[in-house]
PDB file of N, CA and C in Angstrom:
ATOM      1  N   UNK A   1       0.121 -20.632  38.221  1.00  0.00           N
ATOM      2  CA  UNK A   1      -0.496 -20.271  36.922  1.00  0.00           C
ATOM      3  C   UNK A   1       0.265 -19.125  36.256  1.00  0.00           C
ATOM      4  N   UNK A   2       1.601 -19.423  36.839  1.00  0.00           N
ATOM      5  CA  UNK A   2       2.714 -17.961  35.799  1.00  0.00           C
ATOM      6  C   UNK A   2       2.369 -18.397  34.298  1.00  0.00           C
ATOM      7  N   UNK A   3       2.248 -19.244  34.149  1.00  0.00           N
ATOM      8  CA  UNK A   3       2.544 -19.584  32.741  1.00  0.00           C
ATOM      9  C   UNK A   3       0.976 -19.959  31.728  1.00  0.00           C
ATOM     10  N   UNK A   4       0.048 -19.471  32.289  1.00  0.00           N
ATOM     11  CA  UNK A   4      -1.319 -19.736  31.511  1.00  0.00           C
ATOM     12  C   UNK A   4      -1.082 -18.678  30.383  1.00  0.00           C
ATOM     13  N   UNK A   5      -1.002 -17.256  30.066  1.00  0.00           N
ATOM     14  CA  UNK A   5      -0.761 -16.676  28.711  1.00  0.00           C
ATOM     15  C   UNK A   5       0.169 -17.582  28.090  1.00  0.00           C
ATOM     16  N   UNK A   6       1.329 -17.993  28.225  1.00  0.00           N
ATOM     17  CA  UNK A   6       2.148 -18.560  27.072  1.00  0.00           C
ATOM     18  C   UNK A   6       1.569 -20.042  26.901  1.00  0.00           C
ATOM     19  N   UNK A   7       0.591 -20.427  27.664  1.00  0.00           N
ATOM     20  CA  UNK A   7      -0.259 -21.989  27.278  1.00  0.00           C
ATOM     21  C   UNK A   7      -1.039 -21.731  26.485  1.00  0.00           C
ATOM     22  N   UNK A   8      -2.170 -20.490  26.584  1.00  0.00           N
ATOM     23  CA  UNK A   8      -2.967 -19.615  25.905  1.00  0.00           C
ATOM     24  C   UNK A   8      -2.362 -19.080  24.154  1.00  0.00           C
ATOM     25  N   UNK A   9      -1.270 -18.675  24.452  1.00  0.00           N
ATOM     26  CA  UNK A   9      -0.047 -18.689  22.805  1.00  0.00           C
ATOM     27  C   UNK A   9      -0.380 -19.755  22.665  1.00  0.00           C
ATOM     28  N   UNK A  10       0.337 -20.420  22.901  1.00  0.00           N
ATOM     29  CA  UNK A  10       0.639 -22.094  21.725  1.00  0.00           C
ATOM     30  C   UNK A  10      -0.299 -22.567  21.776  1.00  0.00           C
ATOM     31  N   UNK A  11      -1.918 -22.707  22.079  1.00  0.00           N
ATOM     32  CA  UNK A  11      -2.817 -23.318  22.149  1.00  0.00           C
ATOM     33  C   UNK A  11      -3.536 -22.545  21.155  1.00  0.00           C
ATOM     34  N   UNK A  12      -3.089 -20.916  20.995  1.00  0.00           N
ATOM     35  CA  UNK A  12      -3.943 -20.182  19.503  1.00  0.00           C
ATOM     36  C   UNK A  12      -2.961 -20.684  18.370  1.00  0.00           C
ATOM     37  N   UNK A  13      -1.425 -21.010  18.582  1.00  0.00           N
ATOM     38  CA  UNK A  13      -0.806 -21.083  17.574  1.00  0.00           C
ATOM     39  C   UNK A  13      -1.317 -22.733  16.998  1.00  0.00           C
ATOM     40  N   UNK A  14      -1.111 -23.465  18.172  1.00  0.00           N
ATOM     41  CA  UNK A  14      -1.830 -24.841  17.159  1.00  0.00           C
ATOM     42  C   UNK A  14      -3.304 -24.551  16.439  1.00  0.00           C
ATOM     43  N   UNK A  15      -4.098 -24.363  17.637  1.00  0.00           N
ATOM     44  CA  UNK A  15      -5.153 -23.889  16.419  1.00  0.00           C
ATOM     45  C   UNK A  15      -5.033 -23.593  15.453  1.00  0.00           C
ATOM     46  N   UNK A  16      -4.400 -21.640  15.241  1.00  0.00           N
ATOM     47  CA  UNK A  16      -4.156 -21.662  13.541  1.00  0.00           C
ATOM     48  C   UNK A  16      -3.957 -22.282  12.862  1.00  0.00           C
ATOM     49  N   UNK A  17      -2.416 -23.449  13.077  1.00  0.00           N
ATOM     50  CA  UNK A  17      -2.148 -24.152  12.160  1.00  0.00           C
ATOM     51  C   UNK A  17      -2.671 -25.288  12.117  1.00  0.00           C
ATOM     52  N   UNK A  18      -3.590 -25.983  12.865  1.00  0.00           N
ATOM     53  CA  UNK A  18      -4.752 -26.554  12.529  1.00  0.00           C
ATOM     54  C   UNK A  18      -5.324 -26.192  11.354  1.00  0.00           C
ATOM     55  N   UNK A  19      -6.135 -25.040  11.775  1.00  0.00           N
ATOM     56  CA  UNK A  19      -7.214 -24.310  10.506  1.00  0.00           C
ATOM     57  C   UNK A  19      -6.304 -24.277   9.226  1.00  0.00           C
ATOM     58  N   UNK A  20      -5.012 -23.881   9.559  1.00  0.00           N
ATOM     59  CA  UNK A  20      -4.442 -23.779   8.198  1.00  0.00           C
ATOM     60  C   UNK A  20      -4.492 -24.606   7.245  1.00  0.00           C
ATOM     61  N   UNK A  21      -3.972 -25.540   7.771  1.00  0.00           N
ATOM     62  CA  UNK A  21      -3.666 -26.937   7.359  1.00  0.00           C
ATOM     63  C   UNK A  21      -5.088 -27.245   6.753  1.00  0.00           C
ATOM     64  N   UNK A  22      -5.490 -27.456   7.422  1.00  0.00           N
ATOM     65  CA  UNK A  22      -7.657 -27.673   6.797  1.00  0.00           C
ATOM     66  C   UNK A  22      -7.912 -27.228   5.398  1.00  0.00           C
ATOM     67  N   UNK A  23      -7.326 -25.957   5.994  1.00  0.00           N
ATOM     68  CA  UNK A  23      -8.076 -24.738   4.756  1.00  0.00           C
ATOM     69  C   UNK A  23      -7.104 -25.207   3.364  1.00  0.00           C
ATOM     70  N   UNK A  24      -5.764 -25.290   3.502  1.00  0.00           N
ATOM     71  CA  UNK A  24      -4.821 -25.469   2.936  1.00  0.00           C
ATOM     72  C   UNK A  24      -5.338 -26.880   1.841  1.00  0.00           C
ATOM     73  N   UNK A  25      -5.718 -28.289   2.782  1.00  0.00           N
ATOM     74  CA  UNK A  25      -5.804 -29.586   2.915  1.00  0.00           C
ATOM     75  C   UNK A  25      -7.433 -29.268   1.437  1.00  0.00           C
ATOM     76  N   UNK A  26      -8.120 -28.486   2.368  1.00  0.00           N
ATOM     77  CA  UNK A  26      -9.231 -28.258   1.478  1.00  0.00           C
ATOM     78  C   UNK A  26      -9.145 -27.612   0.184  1.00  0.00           C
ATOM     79  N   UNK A  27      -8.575 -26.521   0.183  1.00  0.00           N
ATOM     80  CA  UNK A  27      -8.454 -25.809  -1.320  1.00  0.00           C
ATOM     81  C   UNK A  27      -7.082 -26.240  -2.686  1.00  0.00           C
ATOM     82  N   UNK A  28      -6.586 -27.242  -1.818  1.00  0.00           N
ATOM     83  CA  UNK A  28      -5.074 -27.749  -2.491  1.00  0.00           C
ATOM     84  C   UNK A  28      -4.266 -26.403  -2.805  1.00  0.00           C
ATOM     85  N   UNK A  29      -3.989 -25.496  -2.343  1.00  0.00           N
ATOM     86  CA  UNK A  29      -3.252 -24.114  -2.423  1.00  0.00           C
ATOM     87  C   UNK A  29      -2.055 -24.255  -1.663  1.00  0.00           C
ATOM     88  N   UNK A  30      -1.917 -25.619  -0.914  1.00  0.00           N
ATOM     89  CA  UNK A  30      -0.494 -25.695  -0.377  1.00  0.00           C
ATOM     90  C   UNK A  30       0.709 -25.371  -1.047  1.00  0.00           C
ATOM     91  N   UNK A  31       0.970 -26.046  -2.413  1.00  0.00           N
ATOM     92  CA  UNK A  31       2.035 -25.916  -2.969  1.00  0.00           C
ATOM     93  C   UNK A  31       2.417 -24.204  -3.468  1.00  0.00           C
ATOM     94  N   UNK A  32       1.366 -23.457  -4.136  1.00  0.00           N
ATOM     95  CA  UNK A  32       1.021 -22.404  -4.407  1.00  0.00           C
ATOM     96  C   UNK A  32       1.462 -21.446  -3.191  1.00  0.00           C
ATOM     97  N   UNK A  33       1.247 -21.843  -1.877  1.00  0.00           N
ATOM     98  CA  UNK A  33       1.496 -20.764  -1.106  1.00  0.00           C
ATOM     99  C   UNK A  33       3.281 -21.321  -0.693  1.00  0.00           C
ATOM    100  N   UNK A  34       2.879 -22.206  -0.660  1.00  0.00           N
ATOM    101  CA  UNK A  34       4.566 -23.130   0.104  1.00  0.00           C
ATOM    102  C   UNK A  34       5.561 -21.753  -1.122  1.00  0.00           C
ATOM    103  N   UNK A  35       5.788 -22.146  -2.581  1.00  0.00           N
ATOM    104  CA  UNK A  35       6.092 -21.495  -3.081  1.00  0.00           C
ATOM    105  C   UNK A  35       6.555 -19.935  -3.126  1.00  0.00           C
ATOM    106  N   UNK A  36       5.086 -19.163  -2.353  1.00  0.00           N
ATOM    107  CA  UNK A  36       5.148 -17.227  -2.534  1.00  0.00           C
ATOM    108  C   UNK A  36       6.072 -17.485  -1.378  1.00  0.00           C
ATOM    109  N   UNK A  37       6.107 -18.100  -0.628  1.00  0.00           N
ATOM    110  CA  UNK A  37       6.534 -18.114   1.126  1.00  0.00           C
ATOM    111  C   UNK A  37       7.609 -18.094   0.937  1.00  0.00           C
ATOM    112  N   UNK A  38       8.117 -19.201  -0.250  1.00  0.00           N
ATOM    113  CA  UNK A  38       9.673 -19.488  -0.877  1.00  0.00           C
ATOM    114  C   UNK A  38      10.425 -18.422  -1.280  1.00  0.00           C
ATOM    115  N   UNK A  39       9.415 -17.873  -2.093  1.00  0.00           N
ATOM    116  CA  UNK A  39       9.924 -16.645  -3.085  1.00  0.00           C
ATOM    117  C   UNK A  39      10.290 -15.372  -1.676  1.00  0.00           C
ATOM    118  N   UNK A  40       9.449 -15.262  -1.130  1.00  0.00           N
ATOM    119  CA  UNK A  40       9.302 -14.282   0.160  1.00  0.00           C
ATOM    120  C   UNK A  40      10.673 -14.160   0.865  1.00  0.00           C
ATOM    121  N   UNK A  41      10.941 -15.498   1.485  1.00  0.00           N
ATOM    122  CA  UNK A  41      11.789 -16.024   2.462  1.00  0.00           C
ATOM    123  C   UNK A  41      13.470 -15.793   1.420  1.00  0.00           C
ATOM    124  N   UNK A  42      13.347 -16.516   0.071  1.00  0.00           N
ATOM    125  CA  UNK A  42      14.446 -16.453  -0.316  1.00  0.00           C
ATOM    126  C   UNK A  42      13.937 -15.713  -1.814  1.00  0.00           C
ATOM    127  N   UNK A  43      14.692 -14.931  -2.143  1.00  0.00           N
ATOM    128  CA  UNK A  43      14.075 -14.387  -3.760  1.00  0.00           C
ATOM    129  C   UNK A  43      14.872 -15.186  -4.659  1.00  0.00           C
ATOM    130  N   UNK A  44      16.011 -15.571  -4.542  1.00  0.00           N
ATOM    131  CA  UNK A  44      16.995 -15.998  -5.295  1.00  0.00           C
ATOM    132  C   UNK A  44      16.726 -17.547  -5.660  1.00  0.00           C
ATOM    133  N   UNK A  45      16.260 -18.068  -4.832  1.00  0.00           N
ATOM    134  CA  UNK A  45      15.770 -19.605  -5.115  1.00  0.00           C
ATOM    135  C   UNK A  45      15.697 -19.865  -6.439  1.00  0.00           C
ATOM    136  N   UNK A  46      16.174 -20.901  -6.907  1.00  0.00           N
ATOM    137  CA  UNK A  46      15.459 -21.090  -8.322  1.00  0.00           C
ATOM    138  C   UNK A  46      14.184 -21.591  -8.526  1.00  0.00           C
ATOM    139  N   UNK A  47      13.929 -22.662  -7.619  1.00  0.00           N
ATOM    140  CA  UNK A  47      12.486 -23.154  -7.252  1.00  0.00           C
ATOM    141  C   UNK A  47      11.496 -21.991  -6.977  1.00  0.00           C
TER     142      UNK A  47
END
């Protein structure tokens, strides 16, 4: 059982992005955030 915390990680990380996805799926704010994330990640983008 060396490895139950890092099963414990990726088992909160799917979750989140479960919920994300939901929340995302539910409020249609995907594109909207996909976007700031864009801007975030790259400023220069033209998109």
């Amino acid at each position: 059982m060396k490895n139950a915390p890092t099963m414990i990680k990726i088992s909160n990380v799917i979750i989140f992005a479960a919920a994300e996805i939901l929340l995302t799926s539910l409020t249609n704010e995907r594109p909207k955030k996909f976007m700031m994330a864009n801007k975030i990640i790259n400023p220069n983008a033209s998109k």
